[in-house]
Protein backbone atom coordinates (compact mmCIF):
# COMPACT_ATOMS: atom_id res chain seq x y z
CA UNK A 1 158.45 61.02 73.36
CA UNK A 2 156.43 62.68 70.67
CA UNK A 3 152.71 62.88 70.94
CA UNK A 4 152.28 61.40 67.37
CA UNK A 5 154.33 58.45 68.56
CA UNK A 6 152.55 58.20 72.03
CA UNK A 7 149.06 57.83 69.82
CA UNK A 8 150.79 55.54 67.37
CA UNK A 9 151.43 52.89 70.29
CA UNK A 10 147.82 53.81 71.49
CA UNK A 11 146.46 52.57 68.05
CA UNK A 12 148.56 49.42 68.08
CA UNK A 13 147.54 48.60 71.16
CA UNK A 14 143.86 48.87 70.49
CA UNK A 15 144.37 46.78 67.26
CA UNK A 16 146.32 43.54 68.98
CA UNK A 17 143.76 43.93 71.72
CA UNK A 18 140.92 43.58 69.13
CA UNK A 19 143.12 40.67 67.22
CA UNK A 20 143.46 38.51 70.68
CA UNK A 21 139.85 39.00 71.58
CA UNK A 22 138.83 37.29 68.00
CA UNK A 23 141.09 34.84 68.68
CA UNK A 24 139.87 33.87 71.82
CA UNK A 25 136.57 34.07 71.16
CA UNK A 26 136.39 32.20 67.74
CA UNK A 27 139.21 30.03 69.37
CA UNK A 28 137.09 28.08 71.61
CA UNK A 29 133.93 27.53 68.92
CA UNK A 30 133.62 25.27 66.37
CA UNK A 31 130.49 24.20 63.83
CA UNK A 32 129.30 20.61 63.95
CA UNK A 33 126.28 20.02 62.06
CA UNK A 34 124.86 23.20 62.32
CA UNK A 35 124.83 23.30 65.71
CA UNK A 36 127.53 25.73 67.44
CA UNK A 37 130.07 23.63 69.92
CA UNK A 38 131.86 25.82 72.40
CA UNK A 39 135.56 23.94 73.39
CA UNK A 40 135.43 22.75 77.20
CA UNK A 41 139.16 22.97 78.60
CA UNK A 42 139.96 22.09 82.20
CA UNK A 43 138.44 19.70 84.98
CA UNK A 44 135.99 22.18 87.16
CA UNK A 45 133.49 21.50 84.01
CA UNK A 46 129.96 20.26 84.11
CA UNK A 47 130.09 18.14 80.69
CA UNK A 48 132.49 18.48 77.69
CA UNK A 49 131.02 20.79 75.72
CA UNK A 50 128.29 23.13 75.71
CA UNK A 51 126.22 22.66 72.48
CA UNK A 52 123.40 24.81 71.25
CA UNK A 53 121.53 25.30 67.81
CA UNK A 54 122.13 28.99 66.89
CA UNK A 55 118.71 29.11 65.83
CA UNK A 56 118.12 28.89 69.94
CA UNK A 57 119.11 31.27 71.00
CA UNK A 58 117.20 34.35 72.09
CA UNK A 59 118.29 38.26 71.45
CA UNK A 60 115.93 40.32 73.72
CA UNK A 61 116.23 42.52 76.26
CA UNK A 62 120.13 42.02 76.65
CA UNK A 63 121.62 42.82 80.06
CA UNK A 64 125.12 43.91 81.25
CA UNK A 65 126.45 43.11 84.14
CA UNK A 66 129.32 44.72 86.01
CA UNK A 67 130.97 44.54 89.88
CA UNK A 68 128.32 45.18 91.96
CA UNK A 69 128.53 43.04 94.96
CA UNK A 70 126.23 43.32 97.86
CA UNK A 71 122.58 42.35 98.36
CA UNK A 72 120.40 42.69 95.88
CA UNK A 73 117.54 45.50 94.99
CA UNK A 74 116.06 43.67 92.19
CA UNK A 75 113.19 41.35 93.45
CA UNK A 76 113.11 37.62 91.96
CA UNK A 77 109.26 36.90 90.82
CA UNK A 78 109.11 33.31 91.25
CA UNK A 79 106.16 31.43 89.72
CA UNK A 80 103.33 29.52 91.49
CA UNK A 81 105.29 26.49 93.08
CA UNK A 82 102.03 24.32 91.74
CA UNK A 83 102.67 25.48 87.84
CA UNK A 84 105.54 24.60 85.12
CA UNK A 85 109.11 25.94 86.45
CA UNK A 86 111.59 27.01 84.66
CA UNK A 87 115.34 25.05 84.82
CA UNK A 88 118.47 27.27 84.64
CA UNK A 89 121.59 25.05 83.34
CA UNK A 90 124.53 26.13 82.52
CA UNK A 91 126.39 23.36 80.99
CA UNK A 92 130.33 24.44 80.98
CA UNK A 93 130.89 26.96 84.34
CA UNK A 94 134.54 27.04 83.90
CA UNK A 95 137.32 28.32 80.85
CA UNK A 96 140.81 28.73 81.16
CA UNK A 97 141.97 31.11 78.49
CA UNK A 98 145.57 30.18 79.50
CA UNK A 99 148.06 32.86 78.99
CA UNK A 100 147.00 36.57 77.70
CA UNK A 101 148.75 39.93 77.37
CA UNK A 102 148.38 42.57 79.49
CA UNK A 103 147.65 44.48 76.77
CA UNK A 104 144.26 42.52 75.86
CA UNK A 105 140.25 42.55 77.08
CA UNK A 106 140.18 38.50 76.42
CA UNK A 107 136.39 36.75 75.90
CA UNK A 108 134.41 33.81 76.38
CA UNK A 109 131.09 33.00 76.09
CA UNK A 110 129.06 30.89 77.92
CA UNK A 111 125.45 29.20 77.16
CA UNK A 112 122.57 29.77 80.20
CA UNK A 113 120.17 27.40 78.70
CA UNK A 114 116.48 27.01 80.45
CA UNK A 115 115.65 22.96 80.27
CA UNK A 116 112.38 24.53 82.27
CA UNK A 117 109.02 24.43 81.08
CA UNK A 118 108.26 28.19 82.11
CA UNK A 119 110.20 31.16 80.94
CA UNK A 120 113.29 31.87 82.82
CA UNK A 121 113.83 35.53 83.87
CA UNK A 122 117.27 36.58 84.69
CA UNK A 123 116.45 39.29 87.17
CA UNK A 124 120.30 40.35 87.83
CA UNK A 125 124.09 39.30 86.53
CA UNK A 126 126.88 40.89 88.16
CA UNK A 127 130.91 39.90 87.91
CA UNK A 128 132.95 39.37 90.93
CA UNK A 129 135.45 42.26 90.38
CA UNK A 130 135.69 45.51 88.64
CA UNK A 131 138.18 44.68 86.15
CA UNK A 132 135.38 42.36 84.23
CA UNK A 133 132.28 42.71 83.01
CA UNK A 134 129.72 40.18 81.20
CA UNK A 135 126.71 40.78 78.98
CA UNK A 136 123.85 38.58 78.64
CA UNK A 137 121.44 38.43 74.81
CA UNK A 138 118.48 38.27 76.94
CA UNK A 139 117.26 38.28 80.00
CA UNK A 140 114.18 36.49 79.53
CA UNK A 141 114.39 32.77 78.18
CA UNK A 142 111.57 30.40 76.91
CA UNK A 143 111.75 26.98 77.41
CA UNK A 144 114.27 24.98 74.88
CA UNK A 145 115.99 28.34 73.80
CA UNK A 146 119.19 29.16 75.07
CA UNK A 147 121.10 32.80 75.94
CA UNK A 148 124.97 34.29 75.35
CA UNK A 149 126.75 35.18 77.90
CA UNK A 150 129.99 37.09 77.22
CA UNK A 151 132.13 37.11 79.99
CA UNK A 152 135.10 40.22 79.08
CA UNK A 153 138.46 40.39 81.03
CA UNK A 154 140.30 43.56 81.07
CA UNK A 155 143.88 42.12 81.68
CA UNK A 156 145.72 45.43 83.05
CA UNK A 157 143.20 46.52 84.96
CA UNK A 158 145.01 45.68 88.46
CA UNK A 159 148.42 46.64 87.47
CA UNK A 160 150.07 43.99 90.43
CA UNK A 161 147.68 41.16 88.77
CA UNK A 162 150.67 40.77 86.47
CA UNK A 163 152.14 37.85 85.71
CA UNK A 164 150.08 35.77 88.12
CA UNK A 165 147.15 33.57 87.47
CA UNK A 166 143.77 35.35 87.78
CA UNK A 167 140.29 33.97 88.12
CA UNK A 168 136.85 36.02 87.93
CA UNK A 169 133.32 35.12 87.75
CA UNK A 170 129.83 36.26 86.83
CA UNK A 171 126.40 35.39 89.28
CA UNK A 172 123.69 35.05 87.49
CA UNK A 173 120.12 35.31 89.19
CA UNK A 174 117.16 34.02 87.92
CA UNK A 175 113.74 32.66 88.94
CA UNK A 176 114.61 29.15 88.78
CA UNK A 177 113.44 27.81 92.30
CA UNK A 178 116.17 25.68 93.04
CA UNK A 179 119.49 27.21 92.64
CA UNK A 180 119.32 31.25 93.68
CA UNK A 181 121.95 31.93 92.01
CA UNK A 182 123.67 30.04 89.01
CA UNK A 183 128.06 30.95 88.34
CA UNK A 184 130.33 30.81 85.05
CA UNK A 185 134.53 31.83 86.22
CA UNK A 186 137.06 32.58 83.49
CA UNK A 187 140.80 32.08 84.24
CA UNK A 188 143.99 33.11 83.08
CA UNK A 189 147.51 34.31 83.07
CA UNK A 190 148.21 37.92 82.58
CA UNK A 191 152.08 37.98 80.76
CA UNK A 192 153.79 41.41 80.79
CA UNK A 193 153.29 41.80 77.01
């Protein structure tokens, strides 16, 4: 095989990766009355649908998060149990993306809303395996305003993953007293091609 014909099948590999990704993404949101409604599929779900006014949400101090399991080295500043506390929720904690090529880096995107009345500080997101990797519009959240998170499967990552079903997650910690750490999975079935 010729190298022009070994970077011609590179290229159109890129391109139907970047075609399923905008399918999946735009496929699960709709816009109802202004307000953005991300689709709910499946039964592990917290409510139907995750709804947020776009105007909510917050773009500062983005984080990424990638496979680092293990304790963690960043400290959690809690606020004075006596003051106003912030309230992680994050209203949908599962998707299915059903079946997906190999040859794609599928997304969804989650809301982490804080229903507090303190700002919530996410001090650390990490995914549960190498092969995905979520990023977060900001890692500080007032009260009422809500925060993307973009969970990113990269489908041929573990070659023997391959037509089975494969499920990953993100852990988010904040400085929301109750929970310590809050979750959102993805799901699906890698297909050959």
């Amino acid at each position: 095989m010729s190298k022009k014909s070994i970077r011609s099948k590179r290229a159109a590999r890129k391109r139907r990766k970047r075609r399923l990704s905008l399918v999946l993404v735009l496929g699960g949101v709709a816009l109802v009355g202004g307000a953005v409604v991300l689709a709910v599929s499946g039964s592990a779900n917290k409510r139907e649908a995750a709804e947020y006014d776009p105007q909510d949400v917050v773009y500062d101090e983005p984080m990424h998060g990638i496979h680092e399991m293990g304790p963690s080295t960043v400290p959690i500043e809690y606020l004075p149990q006596d003051g106003p506390q912030p309230r992680i929720d994050v209203p949908q904690t599962f998707q299915n993306l059903g079946r997906v090529p190999a040859s794609s880096d599928p997304q969804y995107t989650f809301v982490v809303r804080n229903e507090g009345e303190a700002p919530l500080t996410i001090s650390r997101i990490y995914t549960t395996c190498g092969c995905t990797v979520a990023d977060l519009t900001s890692s500080v959240i007032p009260p009422g305003k809500v925060a993307l998170l973009t969970v990113t499967l990269d489908a041929d990552f573990h070659p023997e993953a391959i037509g089975t079903t494969v499920r990953r997650g993100v852990i988010i910690e904040s400085n929301d007293p109750r929970p310590r750490a809050s979750e959102a999975w993805i799901e699906a079935y890698i297909s050959p091609s």
